[in-house]
N, C-alpha and C. Protein backbone atom coordinates (compact mmCIF):
# COMPACT_ATOMS: atom_id res chain seq x y z
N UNK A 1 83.70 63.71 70.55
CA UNK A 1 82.65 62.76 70.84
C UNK A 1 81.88 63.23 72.07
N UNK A 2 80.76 63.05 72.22
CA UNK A 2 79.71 63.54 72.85
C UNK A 2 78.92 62.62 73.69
N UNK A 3 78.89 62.27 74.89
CA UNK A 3 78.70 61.33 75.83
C UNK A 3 77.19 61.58 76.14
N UNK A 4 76.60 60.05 76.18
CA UNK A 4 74.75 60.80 76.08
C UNK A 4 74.54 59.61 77.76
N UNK A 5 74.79 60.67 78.50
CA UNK A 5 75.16 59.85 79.86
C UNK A 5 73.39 58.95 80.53
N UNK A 6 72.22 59.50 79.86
CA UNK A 6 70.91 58.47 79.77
C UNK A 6 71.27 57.28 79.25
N UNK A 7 71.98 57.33 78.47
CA UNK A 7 71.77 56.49 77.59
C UNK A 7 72.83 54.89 78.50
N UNK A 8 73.93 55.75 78.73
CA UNK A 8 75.45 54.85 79.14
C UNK A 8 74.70 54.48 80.53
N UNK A 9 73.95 55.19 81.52
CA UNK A 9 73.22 54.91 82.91
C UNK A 9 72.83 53.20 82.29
N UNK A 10 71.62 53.77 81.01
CA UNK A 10 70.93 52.18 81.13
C UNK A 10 71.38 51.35 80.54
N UNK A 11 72.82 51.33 80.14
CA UNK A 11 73.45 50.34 79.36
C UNK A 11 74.16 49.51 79.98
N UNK A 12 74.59 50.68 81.54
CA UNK A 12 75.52 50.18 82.58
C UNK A 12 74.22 49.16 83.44
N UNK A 13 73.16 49.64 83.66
CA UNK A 13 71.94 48.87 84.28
C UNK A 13 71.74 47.72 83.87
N UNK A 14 71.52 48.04 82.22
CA UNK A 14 71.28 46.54 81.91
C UNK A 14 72.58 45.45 82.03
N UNK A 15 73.26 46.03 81.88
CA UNK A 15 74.79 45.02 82.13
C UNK A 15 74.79 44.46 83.45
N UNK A 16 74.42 45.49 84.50
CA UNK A 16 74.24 45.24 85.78
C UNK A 16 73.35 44.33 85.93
N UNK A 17 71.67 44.28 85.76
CA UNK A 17 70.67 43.53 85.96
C UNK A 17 71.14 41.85 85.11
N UNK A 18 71.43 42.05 84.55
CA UNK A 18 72.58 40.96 83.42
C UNK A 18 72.96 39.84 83.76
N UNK A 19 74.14 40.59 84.69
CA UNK A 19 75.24 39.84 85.26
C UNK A 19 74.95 39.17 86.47
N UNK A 20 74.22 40.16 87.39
CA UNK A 20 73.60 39.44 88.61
C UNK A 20 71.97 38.90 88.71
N UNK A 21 71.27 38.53 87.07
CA UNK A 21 70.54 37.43 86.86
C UNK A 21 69.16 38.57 87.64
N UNK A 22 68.79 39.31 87.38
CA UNK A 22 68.25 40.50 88.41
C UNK A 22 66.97 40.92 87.78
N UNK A 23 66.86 40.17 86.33
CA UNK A 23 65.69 40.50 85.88
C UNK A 23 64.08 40.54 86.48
N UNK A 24 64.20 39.68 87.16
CA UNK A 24 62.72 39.80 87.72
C UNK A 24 62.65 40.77 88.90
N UNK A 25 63.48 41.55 89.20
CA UNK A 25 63.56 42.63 89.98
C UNK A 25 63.75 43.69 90.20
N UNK A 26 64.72 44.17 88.55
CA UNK A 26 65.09 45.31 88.35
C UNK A 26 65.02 45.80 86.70
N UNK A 27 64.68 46.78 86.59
CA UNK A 27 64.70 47.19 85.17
C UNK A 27 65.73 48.18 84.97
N UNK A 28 66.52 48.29 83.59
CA UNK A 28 67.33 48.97 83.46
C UNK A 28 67.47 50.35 83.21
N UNK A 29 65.60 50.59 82.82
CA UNK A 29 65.69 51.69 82.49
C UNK A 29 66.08 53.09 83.66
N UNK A 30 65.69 54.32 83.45
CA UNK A 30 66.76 55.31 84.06
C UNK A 30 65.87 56.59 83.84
N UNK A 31 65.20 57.13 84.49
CA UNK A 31 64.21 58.13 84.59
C UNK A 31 65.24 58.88 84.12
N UNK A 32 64.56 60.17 82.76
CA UNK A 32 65.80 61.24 82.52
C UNK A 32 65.96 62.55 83.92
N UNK A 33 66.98 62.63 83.64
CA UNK A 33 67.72 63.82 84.73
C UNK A 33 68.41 62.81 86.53
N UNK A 34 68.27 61.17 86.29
CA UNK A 34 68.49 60.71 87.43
C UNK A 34 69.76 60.10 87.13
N UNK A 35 70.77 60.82 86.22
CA UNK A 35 71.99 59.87 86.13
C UNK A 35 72.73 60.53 87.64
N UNK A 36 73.77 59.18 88.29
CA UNK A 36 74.02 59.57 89.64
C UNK A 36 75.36 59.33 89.24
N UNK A 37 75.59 57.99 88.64
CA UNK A 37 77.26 58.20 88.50
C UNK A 37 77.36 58.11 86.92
N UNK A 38 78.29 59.60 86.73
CA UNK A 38 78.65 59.83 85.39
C UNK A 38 79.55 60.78 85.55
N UNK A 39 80.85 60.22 84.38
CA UNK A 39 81.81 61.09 84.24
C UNK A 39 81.56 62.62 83.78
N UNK A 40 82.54 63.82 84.21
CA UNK A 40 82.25 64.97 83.62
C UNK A 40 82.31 64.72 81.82
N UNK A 41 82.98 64.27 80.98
CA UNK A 41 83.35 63.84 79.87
C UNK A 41 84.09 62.88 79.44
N UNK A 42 84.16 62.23 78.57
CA UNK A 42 84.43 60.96 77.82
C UNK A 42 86.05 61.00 78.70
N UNK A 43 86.65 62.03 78.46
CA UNK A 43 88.60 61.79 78.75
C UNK A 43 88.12 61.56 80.48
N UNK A 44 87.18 61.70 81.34
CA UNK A 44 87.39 61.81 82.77
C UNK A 44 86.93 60.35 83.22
N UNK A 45 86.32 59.30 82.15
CA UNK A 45 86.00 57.98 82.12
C UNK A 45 87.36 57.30 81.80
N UNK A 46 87.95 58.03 81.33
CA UNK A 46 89.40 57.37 80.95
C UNK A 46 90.73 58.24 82.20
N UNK A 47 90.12 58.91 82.69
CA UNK A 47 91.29 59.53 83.28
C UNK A 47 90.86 58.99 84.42
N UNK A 48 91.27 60.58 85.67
CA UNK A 48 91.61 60.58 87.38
C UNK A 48 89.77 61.01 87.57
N UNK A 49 89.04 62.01 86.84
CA UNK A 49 87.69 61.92 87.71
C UNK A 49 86.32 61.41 87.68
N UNK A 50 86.01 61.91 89.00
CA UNK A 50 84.89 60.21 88.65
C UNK A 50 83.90 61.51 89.52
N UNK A 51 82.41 61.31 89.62
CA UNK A 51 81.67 62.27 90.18
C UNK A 51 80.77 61.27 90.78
N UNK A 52 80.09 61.14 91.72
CA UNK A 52 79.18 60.07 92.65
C UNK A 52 78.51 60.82 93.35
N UNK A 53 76.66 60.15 93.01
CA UNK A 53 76.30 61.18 94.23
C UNK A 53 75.48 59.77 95.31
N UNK A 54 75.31 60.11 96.26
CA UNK A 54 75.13 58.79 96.85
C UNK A 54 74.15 59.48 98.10
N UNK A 55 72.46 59.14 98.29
CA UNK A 55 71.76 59.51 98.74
C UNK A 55 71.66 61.03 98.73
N UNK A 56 71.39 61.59 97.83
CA UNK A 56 71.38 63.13 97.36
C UNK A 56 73.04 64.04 97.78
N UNK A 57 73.97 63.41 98.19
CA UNK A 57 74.99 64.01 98.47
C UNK A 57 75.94 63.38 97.40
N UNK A 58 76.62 64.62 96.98
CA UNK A 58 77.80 64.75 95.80
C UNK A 58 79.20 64.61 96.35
N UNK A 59 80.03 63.47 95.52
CA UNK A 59 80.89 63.54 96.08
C UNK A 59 82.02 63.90 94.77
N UNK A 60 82.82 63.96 94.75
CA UNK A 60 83.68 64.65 93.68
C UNK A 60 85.33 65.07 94.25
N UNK A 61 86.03 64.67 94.52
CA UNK A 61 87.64 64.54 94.99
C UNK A 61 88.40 65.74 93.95
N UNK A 62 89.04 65.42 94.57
CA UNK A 62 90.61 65.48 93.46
C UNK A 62 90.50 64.81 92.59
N UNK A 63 90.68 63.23 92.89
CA UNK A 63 90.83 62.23 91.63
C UNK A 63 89.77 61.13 92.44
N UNK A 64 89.69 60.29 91.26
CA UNK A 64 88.52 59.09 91.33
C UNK A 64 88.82 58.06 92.80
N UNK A 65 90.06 57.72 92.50
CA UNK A 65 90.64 56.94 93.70
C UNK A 65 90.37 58.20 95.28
N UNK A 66 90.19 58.92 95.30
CA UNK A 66 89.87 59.53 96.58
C UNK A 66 88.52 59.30 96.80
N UNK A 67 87.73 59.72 95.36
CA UNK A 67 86.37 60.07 95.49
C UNK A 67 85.80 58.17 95.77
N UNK A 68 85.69 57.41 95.45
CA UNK A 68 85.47 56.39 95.42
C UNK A 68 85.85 55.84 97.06
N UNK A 69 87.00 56.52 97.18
CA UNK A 69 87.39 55.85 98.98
C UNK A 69 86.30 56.69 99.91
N UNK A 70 86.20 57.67 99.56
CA UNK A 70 85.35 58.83 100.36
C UNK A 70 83.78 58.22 100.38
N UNK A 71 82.72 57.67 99.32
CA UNK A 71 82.26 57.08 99.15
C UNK A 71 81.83 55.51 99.88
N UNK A 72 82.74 54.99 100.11
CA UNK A 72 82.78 53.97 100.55
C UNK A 72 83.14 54.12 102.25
N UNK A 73 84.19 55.17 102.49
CA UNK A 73 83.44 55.57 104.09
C UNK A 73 82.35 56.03 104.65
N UNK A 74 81.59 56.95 103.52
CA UNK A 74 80.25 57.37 103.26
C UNK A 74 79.45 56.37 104.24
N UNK A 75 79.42 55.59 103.14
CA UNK A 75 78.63 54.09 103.18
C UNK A 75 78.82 53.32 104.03
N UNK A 76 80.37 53.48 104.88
CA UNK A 76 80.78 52.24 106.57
C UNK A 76 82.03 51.34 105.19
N UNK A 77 82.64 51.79 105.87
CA UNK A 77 83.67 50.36 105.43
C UNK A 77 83.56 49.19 105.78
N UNK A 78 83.19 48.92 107.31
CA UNK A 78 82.66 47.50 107.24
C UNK A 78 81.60 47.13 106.94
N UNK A 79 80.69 47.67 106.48
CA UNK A 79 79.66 47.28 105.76
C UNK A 79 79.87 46.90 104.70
N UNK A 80 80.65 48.17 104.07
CA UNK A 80 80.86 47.48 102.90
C UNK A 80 82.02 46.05 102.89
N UNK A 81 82.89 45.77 103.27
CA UNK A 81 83.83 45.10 103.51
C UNK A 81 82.55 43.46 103.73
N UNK A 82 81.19 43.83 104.21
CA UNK A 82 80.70 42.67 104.45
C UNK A 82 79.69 41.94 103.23
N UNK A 83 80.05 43.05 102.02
CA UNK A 83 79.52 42.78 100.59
C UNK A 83 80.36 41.63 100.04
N UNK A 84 81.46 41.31 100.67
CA UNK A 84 82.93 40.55 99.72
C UNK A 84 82.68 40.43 98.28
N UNK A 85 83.33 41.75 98.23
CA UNK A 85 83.74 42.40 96.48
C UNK A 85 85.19 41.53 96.69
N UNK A 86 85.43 40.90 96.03
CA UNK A 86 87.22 39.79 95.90
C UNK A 86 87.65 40.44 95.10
N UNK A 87 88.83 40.96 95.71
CA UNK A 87 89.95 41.26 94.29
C UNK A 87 91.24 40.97 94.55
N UNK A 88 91.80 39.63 93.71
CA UNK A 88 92.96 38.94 93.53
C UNK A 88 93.14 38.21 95.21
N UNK A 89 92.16 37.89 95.42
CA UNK A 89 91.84 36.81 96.73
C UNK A 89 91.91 38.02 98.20
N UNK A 90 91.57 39.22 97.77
CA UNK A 90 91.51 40.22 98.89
C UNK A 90 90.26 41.24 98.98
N UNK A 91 90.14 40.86 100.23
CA UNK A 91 88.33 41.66 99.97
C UNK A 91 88.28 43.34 99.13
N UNK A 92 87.60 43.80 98.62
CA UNK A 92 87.30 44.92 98.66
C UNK A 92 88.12 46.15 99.83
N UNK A 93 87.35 45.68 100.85
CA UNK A 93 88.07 46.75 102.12
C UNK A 93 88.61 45.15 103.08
N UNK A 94 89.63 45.13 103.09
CA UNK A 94 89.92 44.20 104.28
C UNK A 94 91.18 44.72 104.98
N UNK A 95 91.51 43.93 106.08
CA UNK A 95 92.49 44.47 107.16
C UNK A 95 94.07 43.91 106.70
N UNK A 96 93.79 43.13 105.58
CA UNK A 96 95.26 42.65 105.19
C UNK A 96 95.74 43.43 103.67
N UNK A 97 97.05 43.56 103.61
CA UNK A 97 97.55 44.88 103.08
C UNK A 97 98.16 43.31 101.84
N UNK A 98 98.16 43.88 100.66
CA UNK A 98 98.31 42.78 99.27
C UNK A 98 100.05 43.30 98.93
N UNK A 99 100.83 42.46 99.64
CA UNK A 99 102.32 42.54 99.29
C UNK A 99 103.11 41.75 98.33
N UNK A 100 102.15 41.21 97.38
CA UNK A 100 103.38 40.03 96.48
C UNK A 100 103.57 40.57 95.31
N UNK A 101 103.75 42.04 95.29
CA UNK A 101 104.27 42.73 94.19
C UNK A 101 104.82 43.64 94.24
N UNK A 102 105.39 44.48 93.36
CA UNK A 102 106.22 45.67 93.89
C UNK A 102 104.42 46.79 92.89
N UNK A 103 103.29 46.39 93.29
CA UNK A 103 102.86 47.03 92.98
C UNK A 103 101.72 48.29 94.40
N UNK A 104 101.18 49.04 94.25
CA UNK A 104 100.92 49.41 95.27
C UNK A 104 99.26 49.25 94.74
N UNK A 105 98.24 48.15 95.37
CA UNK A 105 97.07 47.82 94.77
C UNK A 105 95.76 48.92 95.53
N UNK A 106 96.15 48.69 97.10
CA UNK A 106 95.39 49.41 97.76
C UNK A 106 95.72 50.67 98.54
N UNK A 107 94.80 50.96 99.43
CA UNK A 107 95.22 52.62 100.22
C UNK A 107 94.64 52.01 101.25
N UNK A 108 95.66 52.52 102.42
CA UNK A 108 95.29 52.62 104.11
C UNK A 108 94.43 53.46 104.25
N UNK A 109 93.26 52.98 105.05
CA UNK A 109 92.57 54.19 105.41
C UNK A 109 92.24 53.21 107.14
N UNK A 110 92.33 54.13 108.10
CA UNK A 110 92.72 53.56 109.74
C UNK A 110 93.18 52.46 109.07
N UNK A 111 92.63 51.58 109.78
CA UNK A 111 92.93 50.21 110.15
C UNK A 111 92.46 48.93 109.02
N UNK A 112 91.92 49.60 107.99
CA UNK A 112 91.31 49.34 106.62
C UNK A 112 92.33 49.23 105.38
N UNK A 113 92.60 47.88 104.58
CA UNK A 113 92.89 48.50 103.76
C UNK A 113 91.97 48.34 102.24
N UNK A 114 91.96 49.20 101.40
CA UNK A 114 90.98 49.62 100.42
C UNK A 114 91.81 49.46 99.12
N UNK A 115 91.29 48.37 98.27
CA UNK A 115 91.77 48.20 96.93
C UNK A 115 91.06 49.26 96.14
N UNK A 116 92.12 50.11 95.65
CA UNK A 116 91.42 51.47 94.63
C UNK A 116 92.02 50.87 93.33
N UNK A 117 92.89 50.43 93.14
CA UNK A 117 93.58 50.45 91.71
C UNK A 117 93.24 49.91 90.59
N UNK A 118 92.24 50.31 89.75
CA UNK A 118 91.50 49.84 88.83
C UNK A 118 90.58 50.71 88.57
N UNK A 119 90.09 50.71 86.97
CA UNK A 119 89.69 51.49 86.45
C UNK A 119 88.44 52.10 87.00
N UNK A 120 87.67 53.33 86.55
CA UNK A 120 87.00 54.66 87.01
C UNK A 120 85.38 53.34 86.31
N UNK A 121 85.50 52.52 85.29
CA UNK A 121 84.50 51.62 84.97
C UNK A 121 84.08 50.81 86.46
N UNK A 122 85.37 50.32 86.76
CA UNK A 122 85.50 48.89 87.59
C UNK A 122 84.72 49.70 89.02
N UNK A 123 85.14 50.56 89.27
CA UNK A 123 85.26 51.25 90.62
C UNK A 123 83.56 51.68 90.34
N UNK A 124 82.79 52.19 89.48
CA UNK A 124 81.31 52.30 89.24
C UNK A 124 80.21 50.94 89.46
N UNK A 125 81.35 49.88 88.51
CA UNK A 125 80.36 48.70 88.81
C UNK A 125 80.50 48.29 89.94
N UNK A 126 81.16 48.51 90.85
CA UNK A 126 81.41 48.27 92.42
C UNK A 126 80.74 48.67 93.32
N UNK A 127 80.49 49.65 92.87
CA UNK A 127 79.79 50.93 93.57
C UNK A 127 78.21 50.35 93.58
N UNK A 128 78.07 49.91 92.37
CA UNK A 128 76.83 49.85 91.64
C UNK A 128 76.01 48.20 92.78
N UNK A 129 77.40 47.25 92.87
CA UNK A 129 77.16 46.14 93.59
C UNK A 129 76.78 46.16 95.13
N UNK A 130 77.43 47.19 95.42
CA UNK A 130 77.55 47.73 96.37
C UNK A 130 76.09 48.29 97.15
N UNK A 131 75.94 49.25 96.64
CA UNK A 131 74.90 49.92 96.32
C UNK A 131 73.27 48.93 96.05
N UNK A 132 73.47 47.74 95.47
CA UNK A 132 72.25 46.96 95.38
C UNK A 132 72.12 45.97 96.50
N UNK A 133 73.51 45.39 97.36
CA UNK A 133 73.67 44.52 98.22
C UNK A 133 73.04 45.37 99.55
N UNK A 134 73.63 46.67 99.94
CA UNK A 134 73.28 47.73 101.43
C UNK A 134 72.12 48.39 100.69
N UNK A 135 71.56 48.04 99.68
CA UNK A 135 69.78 48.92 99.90
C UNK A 135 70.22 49.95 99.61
N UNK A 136 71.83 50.81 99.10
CA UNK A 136 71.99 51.98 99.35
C UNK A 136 71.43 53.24 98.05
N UNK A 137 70.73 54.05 97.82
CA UNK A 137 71.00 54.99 96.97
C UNK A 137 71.71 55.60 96.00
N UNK A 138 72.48 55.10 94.98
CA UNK A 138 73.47 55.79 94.26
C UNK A 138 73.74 55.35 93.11
């Protein structure tokens, strides 16, 4: 299968413009050659990589959960942290660490901690929220 990443940009847009009621402000469409976040191939949307470029700079890790944290220091963690992305009653980036499971949800970064654990989708539309709340590029 053959990923037509124009196409998935304005599908992810319009979902985006959608959800946050954005129509009179944003259109979904997607000038060709301006896709910014897109997987290398269909298995790397389902796997560890994720590729982001965020104000003409590329970011690209090891795996998605790095590249996505790297990204988001990019951008200021407390900035972003002042978007309140909620996940399971814990900000996005906040200073309290999510212990009522034997699961491991987020990553320390200083004094930060950063919910990564969730899918290479979830972590785009985040990005994407992100990204429309700080004015940012990406």
């Amino acid at each position: 299968m053959k990923i037509k990443p124009h196409h998935n940009e304005e599908e992810l847009n319009r979902q985006f413009v959608s959800i946050y009621d954005l129509e009179d402000e944003l259109t979904s469409s997607a000038p060709s050659g301006s896709i910014l976040i897109t997987p290398q191939n269909i298995s790397d949307m389902k796997g560890r990589d994720l590729r982001i470029t965020v104000n003409g700079r590329v970011f690209q890790e090891r795996n998605a959960i790095q590249t996505f944290i790297e990204v988001l220091k990019f951008i200021g963690l407390d900035e972003v942290a002042k978007v309140g992305i909620m996940c399971a009653g814990y900000n996005l980036v906040d200073t309290r660490q999510r212990l009522d499971d034997n699961k491991r949800w987020q990553q320390r970064e200083g004094s930060k901690w950063v919910y990564v654990y969730f899918s290479n989708e979830t972590k785009a539309n985040y990005l994407m929220q992100i990204a429309h709340a700080l004015k940012v590029n990406i």
